[in-house]
Protein backbone atom coordinates (compact mmCIF):
# COMPACT_ATOMS: atom_id res chain seq x y z
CA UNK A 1 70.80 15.92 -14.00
CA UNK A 2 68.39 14.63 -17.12
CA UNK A 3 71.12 13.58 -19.05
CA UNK A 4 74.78 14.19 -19.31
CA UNK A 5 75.57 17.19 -21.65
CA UNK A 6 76.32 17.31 -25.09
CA UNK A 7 76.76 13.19 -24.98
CA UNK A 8 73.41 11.53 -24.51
CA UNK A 9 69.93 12.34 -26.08
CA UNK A 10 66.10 10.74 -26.17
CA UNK A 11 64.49 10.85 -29.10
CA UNK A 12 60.70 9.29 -29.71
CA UNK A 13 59.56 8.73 -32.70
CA UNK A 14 56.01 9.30 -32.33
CA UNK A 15 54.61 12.09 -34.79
CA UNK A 16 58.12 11.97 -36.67
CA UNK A 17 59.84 10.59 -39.27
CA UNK A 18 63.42 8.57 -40.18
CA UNK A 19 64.34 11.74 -41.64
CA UNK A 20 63.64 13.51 -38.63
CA UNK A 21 65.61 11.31 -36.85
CA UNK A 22 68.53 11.86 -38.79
CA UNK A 23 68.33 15.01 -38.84
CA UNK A 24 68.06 15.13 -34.75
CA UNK A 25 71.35 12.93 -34.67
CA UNK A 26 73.53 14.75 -37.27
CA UNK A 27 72.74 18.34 -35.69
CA UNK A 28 73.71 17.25 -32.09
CA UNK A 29 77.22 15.26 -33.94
CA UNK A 30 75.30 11.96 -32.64
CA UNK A 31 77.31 8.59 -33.93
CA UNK A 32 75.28 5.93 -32.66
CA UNK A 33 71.18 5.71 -32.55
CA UNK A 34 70.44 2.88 -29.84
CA UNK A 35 67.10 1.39 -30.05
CA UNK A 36 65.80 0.61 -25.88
CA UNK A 37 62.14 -0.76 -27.46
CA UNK A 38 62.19 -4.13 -25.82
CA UNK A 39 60.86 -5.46 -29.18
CA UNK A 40 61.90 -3.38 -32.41
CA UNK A 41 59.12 -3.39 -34.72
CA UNK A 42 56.17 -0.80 -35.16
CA UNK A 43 53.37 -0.35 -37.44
CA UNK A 44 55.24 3.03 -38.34
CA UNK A 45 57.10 3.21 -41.55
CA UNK A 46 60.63 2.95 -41.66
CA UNK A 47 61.12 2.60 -37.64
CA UNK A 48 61.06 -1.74 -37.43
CA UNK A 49 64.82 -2.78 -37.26
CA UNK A 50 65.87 -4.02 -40.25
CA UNK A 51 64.28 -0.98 -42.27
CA UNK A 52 65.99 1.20 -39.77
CA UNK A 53 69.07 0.23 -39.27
CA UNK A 54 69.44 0.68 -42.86
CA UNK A 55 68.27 4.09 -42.97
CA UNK A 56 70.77 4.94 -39.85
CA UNK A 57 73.62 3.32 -41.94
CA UNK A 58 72.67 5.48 -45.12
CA UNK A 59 73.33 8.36 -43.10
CA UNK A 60 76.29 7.52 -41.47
CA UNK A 61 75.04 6.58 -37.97
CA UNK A 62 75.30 3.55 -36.38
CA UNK A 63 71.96 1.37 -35.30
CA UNK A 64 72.48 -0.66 -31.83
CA UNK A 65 69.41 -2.41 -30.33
CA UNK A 66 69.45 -3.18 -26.60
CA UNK A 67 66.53 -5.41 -25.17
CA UNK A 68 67.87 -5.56 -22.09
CA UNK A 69 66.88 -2.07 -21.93
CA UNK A 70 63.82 -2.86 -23.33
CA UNK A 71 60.43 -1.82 -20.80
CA UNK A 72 58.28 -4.97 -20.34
CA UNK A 73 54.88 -4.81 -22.75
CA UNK A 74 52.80 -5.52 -19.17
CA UNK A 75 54.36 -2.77 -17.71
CA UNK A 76 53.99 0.95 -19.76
CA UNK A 77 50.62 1.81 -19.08
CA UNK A 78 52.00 3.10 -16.25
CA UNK A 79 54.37 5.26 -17.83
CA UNK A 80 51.45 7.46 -19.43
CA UNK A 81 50.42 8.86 -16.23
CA UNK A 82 53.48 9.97 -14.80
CA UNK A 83 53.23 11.34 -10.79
CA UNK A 84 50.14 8.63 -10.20
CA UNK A 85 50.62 5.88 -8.17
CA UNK A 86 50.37 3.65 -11.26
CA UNK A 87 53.28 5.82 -12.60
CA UNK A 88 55.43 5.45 -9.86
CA UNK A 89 54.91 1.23 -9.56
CA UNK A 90 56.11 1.12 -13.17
CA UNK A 91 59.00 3.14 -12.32
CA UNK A 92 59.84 1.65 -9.57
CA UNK A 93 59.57 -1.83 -11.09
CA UNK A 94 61.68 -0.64 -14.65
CA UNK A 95 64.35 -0.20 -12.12
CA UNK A 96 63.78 -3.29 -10.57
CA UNK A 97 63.63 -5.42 -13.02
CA UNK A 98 64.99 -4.03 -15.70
CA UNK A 99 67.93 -1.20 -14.79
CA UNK A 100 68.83 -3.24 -11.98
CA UNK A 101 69.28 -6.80 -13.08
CA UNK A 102 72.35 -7.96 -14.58
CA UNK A 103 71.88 -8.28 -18.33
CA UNK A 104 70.52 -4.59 -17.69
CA UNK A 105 73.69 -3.07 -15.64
CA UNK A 106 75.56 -4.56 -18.49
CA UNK A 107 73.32 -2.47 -21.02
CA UNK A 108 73.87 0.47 -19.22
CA UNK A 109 77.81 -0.40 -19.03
CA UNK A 110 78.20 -0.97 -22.64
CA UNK A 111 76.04 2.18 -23.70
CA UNK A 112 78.35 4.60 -21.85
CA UNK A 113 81.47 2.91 -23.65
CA UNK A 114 79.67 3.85 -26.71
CA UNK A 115 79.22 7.38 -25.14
CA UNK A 116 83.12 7.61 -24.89
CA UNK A 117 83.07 7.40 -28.43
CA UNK A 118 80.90 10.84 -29.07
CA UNK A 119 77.10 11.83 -28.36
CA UNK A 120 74.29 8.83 -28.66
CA UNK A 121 70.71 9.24 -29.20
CA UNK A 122 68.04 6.75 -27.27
CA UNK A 123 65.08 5.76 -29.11
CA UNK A 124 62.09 4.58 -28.44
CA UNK A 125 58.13 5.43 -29.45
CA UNK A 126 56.85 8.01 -26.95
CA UNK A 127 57.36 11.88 -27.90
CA UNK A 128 57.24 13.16 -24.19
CA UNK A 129 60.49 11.66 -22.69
CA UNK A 130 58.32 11.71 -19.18
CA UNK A 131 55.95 9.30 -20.22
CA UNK A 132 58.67 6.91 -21.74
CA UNK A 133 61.40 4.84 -19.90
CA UNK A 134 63.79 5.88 -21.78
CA UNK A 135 64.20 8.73 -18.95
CA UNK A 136 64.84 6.57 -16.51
CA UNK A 137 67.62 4.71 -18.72
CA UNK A 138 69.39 8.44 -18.97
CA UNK A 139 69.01 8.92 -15.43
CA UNK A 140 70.59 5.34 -14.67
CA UNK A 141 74.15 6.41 -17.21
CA UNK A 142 74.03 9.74 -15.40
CA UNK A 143 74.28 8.18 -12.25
CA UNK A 144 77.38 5.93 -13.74
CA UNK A 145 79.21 8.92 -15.76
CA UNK A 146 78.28 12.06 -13.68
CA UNK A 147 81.60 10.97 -11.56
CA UNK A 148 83.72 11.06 -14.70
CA UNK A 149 82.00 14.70 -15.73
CA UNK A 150 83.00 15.88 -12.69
C-alpha cells in the first residue's frame, strides 16, 4: 500500500506551479498542504514558506511545515537513483534517522490526526515520488493507519 486511499497524497513541485498545487489539493477535497522539505525555501517562485503559506491560505487550505520530516541535505543524492546501493543507504538511513527517531514518530503521529480531519497533500521538490522521501513518509502513516482502514 503507497498511500492510504482517498486521505493522503505527494505532490512535488518541480516543473509546477502554486496554482497547480491548488488545483491538485482542491480536486482531491485536500484541507491541509504539509510541507516535509527539511528547510522551506527554494529558488522557485511562490514555493519558500512565507510566500506559500499565503497562497495555501488564499485558497482555503491550510500550510503545516514539519522538519522533523524533513530529509537531511547530506543525504538525497541517494534518493535520485532509486534500486542502487546508494539508493537503498539513503533509505535505509531516512528511516533511521529520521522516521524512526522521536521528534519524527511524533511527525508522523500528528500528520495522521490531521488525516482524521479529511485528505492531506505532502510536499516537497521532486516530481517522481520514487526519487523523493516523501514516499517513504506515506509508507511510514500507512503502516500506522492501515489498521484503522481495515
Amino acid at each position: 500500500m503507497d498511500h492510504p486511499p482517498d486521505r493522503l497524497y505527494g505532490w512535488g513541485y518541480a516543473g509546477h506551479s502554486v496554482d497547480d498545487l491548488v488545483a491538485f489539493a482542491q480536486t482531491r477535497g485536500v484541507h491541509a498542504v504539509v510541507d516535509v522539505r527539511l528547510n522551506p525555501v527554494s529558488r522557485k517562485r511562490g514555493f519558500s514558506k512565507r510566500l506559500l503559506a499565503a497562497a495555501l491560505e488564499d485558497a482555503g487550505l491550510a500550510y503545516v511545515h514539519l522538519p522533523a520530516l524533513g530529509n537531511p541535505r547530506d543525504n538525497r543524492d541517494g534518493f535520485a537513483a532509486p534500486g542502487t546501493a546508494a539508493g537503498r543507504a539513503a533509505h535505509a538511513r531516512y528511516a533511521e534517522e529520521v522516521l524512526d527517531a522521536d521528534a519524527g514518530q511524533d511527525a508522523l503521529r500528528e500528520l495522521t490526526a490531521m488525516m482524521n480531519r479529511g485528505p492531506v497533500a505532502l510536499l516537497c521538490y521532486e516530481a517522481d515520488q520514487v526519487c523523493c522521501h516523501r514516499h517513504l513518509v506515506i509508507r511510514a502513516v500507512a503502516e500506522l493507519v492501515e489498521p484503522i482502514l481495515v
